[in-house]
N, C-alpha and C. Protein backbone atom coordinates (compact mmCIF):
# COMPACT_ATOMS: atom_id res chain seq x y z
N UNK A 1 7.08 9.05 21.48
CA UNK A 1 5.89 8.84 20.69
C UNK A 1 5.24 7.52 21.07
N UNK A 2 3.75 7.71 21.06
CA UNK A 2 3.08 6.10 20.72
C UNK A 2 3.35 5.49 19.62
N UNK A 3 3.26 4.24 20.13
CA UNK A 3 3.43 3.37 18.60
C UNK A 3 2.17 3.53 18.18
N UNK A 4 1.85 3.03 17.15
CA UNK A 4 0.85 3.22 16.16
C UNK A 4 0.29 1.44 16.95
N UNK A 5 -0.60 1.09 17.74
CA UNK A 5 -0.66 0.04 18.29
C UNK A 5 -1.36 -0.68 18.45
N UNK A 6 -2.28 -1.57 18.66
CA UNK A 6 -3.06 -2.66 18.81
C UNK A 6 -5.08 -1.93 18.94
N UNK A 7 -4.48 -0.91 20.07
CA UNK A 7 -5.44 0.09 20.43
C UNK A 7 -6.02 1.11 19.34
N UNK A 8 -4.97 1.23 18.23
CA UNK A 8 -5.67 1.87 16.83
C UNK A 8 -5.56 1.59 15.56
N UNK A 9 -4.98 -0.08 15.15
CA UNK A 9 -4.87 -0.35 14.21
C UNK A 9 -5.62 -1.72 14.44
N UNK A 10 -5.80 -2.46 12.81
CA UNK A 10 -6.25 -1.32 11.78
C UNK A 10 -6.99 -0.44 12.06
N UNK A 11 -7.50 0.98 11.78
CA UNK A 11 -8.36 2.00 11.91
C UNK A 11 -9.65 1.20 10.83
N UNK A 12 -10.92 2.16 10.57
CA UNK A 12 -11.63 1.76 10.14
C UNK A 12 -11.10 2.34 8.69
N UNK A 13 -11.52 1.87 7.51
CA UNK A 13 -11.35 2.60 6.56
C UNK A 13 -11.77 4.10 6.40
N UNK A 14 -10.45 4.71 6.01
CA UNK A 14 -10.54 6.31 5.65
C UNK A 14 -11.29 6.46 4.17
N UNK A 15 -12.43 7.13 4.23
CA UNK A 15 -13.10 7.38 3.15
C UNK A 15 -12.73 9.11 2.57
N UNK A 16 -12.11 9.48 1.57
CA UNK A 16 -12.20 11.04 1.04
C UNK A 16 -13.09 11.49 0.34
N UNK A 17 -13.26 12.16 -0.69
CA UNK A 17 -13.92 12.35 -1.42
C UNK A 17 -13.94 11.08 -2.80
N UNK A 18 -12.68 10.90 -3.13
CA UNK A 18 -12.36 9.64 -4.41
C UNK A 18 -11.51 8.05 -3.86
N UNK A 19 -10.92 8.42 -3.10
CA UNK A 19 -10.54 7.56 -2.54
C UNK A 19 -10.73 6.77 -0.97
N UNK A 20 -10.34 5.69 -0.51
CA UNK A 20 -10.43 4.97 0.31
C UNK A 20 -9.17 4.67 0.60
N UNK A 21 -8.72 4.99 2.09
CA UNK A 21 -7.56 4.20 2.82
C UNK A 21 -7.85 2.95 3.85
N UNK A 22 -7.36 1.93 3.25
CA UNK A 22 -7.41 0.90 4.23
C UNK A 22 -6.43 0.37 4.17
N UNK A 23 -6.58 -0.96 5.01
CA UNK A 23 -5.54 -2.46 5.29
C UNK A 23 -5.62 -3.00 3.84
N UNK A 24 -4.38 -3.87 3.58
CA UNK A 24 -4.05 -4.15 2.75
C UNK A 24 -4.79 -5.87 2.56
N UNK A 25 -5.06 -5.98 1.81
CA UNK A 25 -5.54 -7.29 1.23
C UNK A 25 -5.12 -8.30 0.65
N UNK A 26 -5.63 -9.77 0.23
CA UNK A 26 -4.89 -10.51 -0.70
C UNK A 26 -4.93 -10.16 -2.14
N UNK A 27 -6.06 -9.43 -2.29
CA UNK A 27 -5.76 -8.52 -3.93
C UNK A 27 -5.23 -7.54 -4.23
N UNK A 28 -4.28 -6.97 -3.11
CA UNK A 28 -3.53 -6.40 -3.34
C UNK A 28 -1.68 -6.91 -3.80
N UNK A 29 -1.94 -8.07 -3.85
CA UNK A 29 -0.24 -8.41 -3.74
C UNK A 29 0.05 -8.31 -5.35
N UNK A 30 -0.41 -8.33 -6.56
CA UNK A 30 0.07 -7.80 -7.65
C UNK A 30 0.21 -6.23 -7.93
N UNK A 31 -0.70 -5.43 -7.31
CA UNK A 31 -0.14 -3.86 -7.41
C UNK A 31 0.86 -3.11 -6.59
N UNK A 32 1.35 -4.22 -5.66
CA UNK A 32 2.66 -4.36 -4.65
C UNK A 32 3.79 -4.44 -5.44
N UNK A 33 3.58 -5.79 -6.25
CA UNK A 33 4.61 -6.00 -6.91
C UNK A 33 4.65 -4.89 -7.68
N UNK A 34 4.03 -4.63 -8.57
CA UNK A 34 3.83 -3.92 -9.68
C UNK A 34 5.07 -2.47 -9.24
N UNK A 35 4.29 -2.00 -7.97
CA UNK A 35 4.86 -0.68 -7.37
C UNK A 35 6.71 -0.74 -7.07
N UNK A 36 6.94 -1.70 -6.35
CA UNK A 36 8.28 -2.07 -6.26
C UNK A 36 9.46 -2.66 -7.28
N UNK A 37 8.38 -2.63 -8.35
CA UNK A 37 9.03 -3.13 -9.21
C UNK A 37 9.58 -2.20 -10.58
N UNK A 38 8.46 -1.16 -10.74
CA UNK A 38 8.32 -0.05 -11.45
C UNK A 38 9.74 0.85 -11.39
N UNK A 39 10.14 0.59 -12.61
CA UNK A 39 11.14 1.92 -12.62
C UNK A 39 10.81 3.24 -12.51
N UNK A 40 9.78 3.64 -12.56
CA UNK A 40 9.52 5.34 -12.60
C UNK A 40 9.13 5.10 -10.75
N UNK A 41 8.66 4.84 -9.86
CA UNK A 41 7.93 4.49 -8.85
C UNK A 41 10.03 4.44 -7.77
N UNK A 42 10.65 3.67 -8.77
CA UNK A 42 12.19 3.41 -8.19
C UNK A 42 12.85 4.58 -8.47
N UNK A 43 12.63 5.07 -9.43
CA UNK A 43 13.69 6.58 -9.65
C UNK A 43 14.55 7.16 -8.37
N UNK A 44 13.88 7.98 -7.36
CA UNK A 44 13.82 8.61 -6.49
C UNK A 44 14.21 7.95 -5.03
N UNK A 45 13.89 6.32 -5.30
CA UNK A 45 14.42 5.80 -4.14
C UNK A 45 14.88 4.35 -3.99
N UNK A 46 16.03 4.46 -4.64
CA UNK A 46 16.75 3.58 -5.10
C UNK A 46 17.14 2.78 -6.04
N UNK A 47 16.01 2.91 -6.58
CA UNK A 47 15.83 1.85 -8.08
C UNK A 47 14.67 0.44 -7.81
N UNK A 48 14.01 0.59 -9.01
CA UNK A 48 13.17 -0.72 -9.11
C UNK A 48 14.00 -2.29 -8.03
N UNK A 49 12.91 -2.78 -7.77
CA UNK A 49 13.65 -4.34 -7.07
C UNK A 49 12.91 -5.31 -8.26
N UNK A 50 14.10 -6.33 -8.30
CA UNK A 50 13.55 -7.30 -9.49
C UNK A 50 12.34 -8.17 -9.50
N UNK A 51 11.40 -8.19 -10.15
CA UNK A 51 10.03 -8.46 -10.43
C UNK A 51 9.95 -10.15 -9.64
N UNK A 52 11.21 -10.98 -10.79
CA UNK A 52 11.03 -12.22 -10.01
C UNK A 52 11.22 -12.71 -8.13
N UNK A 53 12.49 -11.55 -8.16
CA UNK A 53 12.45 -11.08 -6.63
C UNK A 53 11.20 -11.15 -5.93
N UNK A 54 10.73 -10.12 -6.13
CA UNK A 54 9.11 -9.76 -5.39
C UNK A 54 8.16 -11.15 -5.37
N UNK A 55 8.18 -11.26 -6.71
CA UNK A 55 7.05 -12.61 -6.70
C UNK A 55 7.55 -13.69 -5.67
N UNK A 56 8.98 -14.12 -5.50
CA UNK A 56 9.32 -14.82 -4.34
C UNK A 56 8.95 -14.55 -3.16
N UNK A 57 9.40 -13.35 -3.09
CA UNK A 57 9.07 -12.87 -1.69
C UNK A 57 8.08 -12.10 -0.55
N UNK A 58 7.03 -11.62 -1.43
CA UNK A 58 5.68 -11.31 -1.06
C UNK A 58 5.16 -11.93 -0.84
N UNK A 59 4.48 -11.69 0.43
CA UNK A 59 3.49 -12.39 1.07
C UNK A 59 2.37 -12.73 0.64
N UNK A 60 1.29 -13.50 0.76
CA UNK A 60 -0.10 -13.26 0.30
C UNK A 60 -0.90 -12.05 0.63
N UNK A 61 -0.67 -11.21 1.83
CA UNK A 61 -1.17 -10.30 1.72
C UNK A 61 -0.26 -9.18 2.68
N UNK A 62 0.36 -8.67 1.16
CA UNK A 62 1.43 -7.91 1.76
C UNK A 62 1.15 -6.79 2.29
N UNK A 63 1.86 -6.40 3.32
CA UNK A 63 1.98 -5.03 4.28
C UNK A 63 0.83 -4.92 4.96
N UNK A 64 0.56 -5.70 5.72
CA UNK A 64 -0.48 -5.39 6.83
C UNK A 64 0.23 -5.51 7.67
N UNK A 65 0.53 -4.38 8.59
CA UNK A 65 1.10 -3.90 9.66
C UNK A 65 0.57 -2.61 10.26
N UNK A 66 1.06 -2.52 11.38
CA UNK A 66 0.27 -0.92 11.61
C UNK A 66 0.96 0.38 10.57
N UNK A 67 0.58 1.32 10.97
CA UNK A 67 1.42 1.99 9.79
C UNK A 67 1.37 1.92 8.19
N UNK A 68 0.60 0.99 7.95
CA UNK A 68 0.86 0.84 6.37
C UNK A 68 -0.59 1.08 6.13
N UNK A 69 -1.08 2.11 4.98
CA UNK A 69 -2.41 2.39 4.62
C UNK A 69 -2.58 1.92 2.72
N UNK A 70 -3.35 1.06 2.62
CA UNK A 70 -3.49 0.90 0.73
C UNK A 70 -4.38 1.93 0.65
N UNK A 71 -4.09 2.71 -0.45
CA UNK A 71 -4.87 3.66 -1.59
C UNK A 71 -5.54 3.03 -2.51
N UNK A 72 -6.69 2.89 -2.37
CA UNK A 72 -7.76 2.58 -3.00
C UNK A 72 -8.64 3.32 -4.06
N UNK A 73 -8.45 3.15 -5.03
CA UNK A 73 -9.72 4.06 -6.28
C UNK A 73 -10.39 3.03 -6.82
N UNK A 74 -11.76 3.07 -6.33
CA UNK A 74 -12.70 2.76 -7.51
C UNK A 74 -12.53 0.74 -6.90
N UNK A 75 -12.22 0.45 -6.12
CA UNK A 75 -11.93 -1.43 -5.86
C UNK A 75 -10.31 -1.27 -5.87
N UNK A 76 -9.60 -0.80 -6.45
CA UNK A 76 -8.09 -1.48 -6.54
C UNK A 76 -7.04 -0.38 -5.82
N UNK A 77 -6.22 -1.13 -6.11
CA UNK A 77 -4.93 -0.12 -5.26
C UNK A 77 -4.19 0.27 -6.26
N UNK A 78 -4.20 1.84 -6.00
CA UNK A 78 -3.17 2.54 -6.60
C UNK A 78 -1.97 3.08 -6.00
N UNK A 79 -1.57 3.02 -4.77
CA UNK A 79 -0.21 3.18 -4.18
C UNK A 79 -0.63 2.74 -2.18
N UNK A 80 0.44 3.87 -1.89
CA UNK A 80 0.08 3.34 -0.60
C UNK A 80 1.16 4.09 0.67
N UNK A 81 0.35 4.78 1.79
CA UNK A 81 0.72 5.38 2.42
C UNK A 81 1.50 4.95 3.95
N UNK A 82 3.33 5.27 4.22
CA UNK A 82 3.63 4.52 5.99
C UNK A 82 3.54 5.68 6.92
N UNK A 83 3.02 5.09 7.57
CA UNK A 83 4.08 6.40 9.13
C UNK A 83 4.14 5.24 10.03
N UNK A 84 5.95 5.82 9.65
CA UNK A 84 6.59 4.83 10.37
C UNK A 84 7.69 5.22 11.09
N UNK A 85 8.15 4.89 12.52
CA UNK A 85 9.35 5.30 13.08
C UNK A 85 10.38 5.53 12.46
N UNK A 86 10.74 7.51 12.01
CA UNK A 86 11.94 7.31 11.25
C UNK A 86 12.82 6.84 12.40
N UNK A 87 14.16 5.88 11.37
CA UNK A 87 15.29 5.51 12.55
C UNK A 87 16.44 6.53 13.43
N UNK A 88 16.65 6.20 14.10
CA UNK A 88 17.73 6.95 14.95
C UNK A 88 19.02 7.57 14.27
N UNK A 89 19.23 6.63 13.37
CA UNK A 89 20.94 6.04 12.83
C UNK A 89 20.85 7.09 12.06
N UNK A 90 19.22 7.71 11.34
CA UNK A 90 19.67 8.17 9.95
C UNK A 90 19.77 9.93 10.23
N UNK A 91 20.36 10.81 9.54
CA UNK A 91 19.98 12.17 9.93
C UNK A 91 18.42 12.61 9.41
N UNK A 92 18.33 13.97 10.11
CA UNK A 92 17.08 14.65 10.49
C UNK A 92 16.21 14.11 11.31
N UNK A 93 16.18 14.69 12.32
CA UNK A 93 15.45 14.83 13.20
C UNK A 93 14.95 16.21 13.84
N UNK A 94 13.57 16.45 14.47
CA UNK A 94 13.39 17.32 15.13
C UNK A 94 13.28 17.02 16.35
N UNK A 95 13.70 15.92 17.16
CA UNK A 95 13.53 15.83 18.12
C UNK A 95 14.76 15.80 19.34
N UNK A 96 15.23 15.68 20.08
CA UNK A 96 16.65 15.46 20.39
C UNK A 96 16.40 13.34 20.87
N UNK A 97 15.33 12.70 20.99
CA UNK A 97 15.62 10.98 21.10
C UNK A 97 14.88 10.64 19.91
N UNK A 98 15.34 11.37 18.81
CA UNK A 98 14.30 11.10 17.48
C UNK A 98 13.32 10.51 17.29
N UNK A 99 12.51 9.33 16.72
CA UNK A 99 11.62 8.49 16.87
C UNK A 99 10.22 9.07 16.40
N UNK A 100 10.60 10.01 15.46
CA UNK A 100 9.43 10.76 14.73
C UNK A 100 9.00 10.10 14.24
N UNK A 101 7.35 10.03 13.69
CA UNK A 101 6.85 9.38 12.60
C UNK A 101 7.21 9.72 11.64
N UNK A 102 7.61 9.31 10.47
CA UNK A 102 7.56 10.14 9.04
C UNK A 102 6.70 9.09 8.39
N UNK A 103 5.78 10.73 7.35
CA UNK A 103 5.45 9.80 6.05
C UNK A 103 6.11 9.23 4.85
N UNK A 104 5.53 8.82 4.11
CA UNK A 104 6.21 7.95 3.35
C UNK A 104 5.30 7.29 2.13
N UNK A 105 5.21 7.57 0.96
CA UNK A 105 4.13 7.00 0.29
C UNK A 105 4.64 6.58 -1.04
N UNK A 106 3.92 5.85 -2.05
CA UNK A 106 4.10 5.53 -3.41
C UNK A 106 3.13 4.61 -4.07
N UNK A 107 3.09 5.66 -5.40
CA UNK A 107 1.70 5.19 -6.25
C UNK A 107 2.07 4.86 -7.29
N UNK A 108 1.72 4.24 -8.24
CA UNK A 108 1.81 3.58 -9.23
C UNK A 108 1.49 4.68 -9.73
N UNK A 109 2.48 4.49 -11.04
CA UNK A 109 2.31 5.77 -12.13
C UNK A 109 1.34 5.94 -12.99
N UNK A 110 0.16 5.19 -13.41
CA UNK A 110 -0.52 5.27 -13.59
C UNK A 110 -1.50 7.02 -12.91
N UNK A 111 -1.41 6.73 -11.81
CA UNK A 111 -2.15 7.18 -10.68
C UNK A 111 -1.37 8.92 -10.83
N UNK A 112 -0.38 9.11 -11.44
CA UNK A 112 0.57 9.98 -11.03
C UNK A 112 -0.12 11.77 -11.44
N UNK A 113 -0.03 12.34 -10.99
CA UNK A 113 -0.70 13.70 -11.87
C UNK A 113 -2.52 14.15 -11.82
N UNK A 114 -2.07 13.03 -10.60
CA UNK A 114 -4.83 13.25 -10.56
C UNK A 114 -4.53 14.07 -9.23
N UNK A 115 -3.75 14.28 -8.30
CA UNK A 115 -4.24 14.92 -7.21
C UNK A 115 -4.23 13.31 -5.66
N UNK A 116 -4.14 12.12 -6.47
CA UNK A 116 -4.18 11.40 -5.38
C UNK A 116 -3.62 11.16 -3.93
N UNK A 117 -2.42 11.36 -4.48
CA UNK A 117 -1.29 11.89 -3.14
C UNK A 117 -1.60 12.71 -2.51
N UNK A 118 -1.66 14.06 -2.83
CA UNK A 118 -2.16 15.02 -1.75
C UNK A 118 -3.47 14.71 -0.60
N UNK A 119 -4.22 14.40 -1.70
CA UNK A 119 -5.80 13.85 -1.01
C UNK A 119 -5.57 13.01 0.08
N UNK A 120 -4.18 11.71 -0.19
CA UNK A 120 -4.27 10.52 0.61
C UNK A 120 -3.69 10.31 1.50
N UNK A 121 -2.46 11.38 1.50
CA UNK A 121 -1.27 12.25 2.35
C UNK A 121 -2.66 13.05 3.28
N UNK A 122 -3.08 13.43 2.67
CA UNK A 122 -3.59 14.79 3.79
C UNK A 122 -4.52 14.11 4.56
N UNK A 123 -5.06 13.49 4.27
CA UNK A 123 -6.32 12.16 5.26
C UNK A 123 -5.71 11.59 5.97
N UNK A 124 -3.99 10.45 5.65
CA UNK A 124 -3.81 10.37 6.74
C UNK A 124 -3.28 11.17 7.84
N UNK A 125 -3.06 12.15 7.53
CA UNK A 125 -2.16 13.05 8.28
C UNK A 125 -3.13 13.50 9.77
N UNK A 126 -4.20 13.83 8.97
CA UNK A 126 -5.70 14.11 9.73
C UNK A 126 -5.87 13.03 10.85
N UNK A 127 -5.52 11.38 10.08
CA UNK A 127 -6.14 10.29 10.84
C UNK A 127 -5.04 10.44 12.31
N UNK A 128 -3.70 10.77 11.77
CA UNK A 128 -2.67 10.76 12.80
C UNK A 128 -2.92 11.71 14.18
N UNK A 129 -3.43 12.47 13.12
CA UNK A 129 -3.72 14.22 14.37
C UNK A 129 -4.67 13.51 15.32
N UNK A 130 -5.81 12.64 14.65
CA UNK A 130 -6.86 12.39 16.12
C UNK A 130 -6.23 11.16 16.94
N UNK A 131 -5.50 10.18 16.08
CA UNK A 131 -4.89 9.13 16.75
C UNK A 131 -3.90 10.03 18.24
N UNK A 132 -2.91 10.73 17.67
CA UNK A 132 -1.51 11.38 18.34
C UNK A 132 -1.63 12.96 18.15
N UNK A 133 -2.69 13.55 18.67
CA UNK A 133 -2.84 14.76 18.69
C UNK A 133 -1.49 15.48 19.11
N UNK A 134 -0.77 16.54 18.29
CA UNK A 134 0.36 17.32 19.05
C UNK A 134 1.77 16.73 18.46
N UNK A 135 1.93 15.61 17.66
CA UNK A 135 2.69 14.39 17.55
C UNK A 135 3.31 15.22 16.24
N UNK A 136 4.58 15.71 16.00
CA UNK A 136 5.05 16.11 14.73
C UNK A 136 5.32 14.72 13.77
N UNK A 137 5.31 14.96 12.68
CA UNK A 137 5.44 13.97 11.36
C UNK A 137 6.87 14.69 10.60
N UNK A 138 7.49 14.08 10.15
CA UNK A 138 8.51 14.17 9.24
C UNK A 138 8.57 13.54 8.20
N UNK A 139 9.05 14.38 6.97
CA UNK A 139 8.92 13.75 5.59
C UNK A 139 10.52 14.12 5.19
N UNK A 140 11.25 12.95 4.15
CA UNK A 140 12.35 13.05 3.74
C UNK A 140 12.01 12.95 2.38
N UNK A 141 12.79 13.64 1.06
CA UNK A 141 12.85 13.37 -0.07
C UNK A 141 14.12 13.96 -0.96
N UNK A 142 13.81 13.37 -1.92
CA UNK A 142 15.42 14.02 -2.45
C UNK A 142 14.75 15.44 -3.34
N UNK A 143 16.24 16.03 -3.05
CA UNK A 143 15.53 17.68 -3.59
C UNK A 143 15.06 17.66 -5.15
N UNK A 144 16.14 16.39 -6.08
CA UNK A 144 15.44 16.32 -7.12
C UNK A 144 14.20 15.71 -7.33
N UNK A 145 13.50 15.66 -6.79
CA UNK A 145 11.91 14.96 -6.70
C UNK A 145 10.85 16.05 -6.71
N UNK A 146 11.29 16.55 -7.95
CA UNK A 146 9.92 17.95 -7.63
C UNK A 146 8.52 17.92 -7.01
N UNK A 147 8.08 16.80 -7.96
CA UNK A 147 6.89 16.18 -7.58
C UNK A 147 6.79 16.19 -6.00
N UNK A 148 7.56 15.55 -5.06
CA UNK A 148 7.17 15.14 -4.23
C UNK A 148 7.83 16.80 -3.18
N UNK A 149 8.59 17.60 -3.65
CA UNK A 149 8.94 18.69 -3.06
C UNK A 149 7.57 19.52 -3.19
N UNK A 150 7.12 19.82 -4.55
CA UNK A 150 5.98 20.17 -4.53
C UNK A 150 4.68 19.85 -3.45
N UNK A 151 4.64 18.36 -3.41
CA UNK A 151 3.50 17.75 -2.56
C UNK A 151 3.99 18.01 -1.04
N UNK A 152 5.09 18.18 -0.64
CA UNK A 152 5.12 18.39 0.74
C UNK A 152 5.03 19.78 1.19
N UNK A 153 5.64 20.75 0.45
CA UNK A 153 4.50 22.27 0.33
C UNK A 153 3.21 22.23 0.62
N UNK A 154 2.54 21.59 -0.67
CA UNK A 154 1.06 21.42 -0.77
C UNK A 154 0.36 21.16 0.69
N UNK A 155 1.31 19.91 1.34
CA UNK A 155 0.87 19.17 2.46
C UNK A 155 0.73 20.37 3.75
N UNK A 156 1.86 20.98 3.50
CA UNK A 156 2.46 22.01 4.91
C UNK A 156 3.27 21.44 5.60
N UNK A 157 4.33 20.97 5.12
CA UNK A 157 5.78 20.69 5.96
C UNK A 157 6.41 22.01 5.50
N UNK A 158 7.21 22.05 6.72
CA UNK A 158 8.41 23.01 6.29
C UNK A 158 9.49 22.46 6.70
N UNK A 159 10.27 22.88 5.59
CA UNK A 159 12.01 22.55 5.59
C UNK A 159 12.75 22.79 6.86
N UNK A 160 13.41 21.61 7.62
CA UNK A 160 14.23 21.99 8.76
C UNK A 160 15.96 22.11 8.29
N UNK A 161 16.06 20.70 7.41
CA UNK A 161 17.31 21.23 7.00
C UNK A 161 17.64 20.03 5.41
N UNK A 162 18.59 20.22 5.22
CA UNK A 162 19.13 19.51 3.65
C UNK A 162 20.48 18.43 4.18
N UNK A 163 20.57 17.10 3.52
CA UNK A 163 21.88 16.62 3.87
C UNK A 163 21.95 15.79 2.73
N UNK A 164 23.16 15.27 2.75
CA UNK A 164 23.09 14.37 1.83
C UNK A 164 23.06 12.88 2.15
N UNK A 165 22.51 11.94 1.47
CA UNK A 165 21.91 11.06 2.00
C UNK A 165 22.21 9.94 0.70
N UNK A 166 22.47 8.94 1.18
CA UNK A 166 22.08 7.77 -0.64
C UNK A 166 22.67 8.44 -1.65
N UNK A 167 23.46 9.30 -1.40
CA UNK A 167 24.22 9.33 -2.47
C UNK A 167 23.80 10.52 -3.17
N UNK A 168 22.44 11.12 -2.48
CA UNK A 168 21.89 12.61 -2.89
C UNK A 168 21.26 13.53 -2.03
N UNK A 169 21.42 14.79 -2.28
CA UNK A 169 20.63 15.82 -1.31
C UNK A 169 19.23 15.71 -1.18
N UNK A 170 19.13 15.58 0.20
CA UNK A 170 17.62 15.18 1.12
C UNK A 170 16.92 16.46 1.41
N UNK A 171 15.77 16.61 0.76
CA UNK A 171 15.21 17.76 1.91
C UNK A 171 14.40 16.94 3.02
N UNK A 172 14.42 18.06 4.25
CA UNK A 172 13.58 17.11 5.38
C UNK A 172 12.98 18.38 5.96
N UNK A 173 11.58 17.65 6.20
CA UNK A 173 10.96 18.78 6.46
C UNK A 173 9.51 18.44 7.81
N UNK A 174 9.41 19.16 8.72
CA UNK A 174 8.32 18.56 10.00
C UNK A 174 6.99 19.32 9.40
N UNK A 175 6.07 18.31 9.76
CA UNK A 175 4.38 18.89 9.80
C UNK A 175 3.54 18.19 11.26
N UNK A 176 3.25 19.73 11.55
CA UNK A 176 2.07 19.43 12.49
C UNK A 176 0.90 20.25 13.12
N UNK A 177 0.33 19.83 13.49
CA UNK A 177 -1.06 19.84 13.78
C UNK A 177 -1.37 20.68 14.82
N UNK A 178 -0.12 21.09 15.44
CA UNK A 178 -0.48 22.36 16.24
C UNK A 178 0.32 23.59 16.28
N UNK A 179 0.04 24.87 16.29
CA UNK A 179 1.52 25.73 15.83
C UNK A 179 1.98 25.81 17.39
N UNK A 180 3.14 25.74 16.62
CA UNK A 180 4.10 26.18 17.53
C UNK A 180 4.12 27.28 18.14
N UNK A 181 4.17 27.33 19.38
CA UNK A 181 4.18 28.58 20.34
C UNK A 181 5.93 29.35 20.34
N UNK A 182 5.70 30.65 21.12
CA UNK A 182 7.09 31.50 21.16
C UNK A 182 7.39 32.72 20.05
């Protein structure tokens, strides 16, 4: 795979119908915290990190890197979308030298139940297809995460396989942008 690299990041801002994906800002570093800090937001993947924690350790303007997209409604951030090199070490893969992108997202609960995810998931997914046309994406979640089992349906991943992972069963599942031939 390409890295996500110099040559296409930042992208210009992704506009949808309600929302805006962009680079992350210095007004974004309290809905950072907020997100990492949130027990409902931690449920599913690992547990909240401690508030005073974060405030130490956040940057002024956290997560600007390639790969990292803020979800934007209305001026502010409501979560926020990666594709990022899943690692080697971990299981699922569809590839045999792994190095898939997977997505990866999380919104403040606030935000939870409008449709935002799908919308902000599916834009970037789009942005990826013209960046890395042909390029499969992989998504991991735990099977108890309806919500997000639901949203990767919605999205069009399909299930490659189940493991257990952190201490719970993973579904993992590839999406892409061109069908598969055979």
């Amino acid at each position: 795979m390409t890295e996500l690299g110099p040559a296409v990041w930042p992208p210009a801002p992704i506009t949808t119908q309600r929302l805006v994906l962009r680079e992350s800002e210095a007004q974004d570093r309290a809905p950072f915290i907020e997100l990492f800090a949130s027990p409902e937001v931690g449920t599913y993947i690992g547990g909240p990190r401690p508030r005073d924690e974060l405030e130490r350790a956040m940057p002024e303007v956290p997560g600007r890197r390639p790969g990292l997209f803020v979800i934007d409604l209305d001026g502010a951030m409501i979560g926020m979308i990666t594709l990022d090199r899943r690692g080697a070490e971990r299981p699922g893969h569809v590839r045999p030298d792994a190095g898939e992108t997977e997505l990866g997202y999380m919104f403040l609960p606030e935000a939870w139940g409008c449709g935002y995810a799908a919308e902000a998931c599916a834009a970037a997914l789009d942005w990826f297809t013209d960046v890395l046309p042909g390029e499969p994406v992989v998504l991991c979640t735990q099977t108890a995460n309806d919500r997000a089992m639901r949203l990767a349906t919605k999205l069009g991943f399909t299930e490659v396989e189940r493991f257990e992972e952190y201490g719970a069963e993973q579904w993992f599942g590839v999406w892409s942008s061109v069908t598969p031939s055979g």
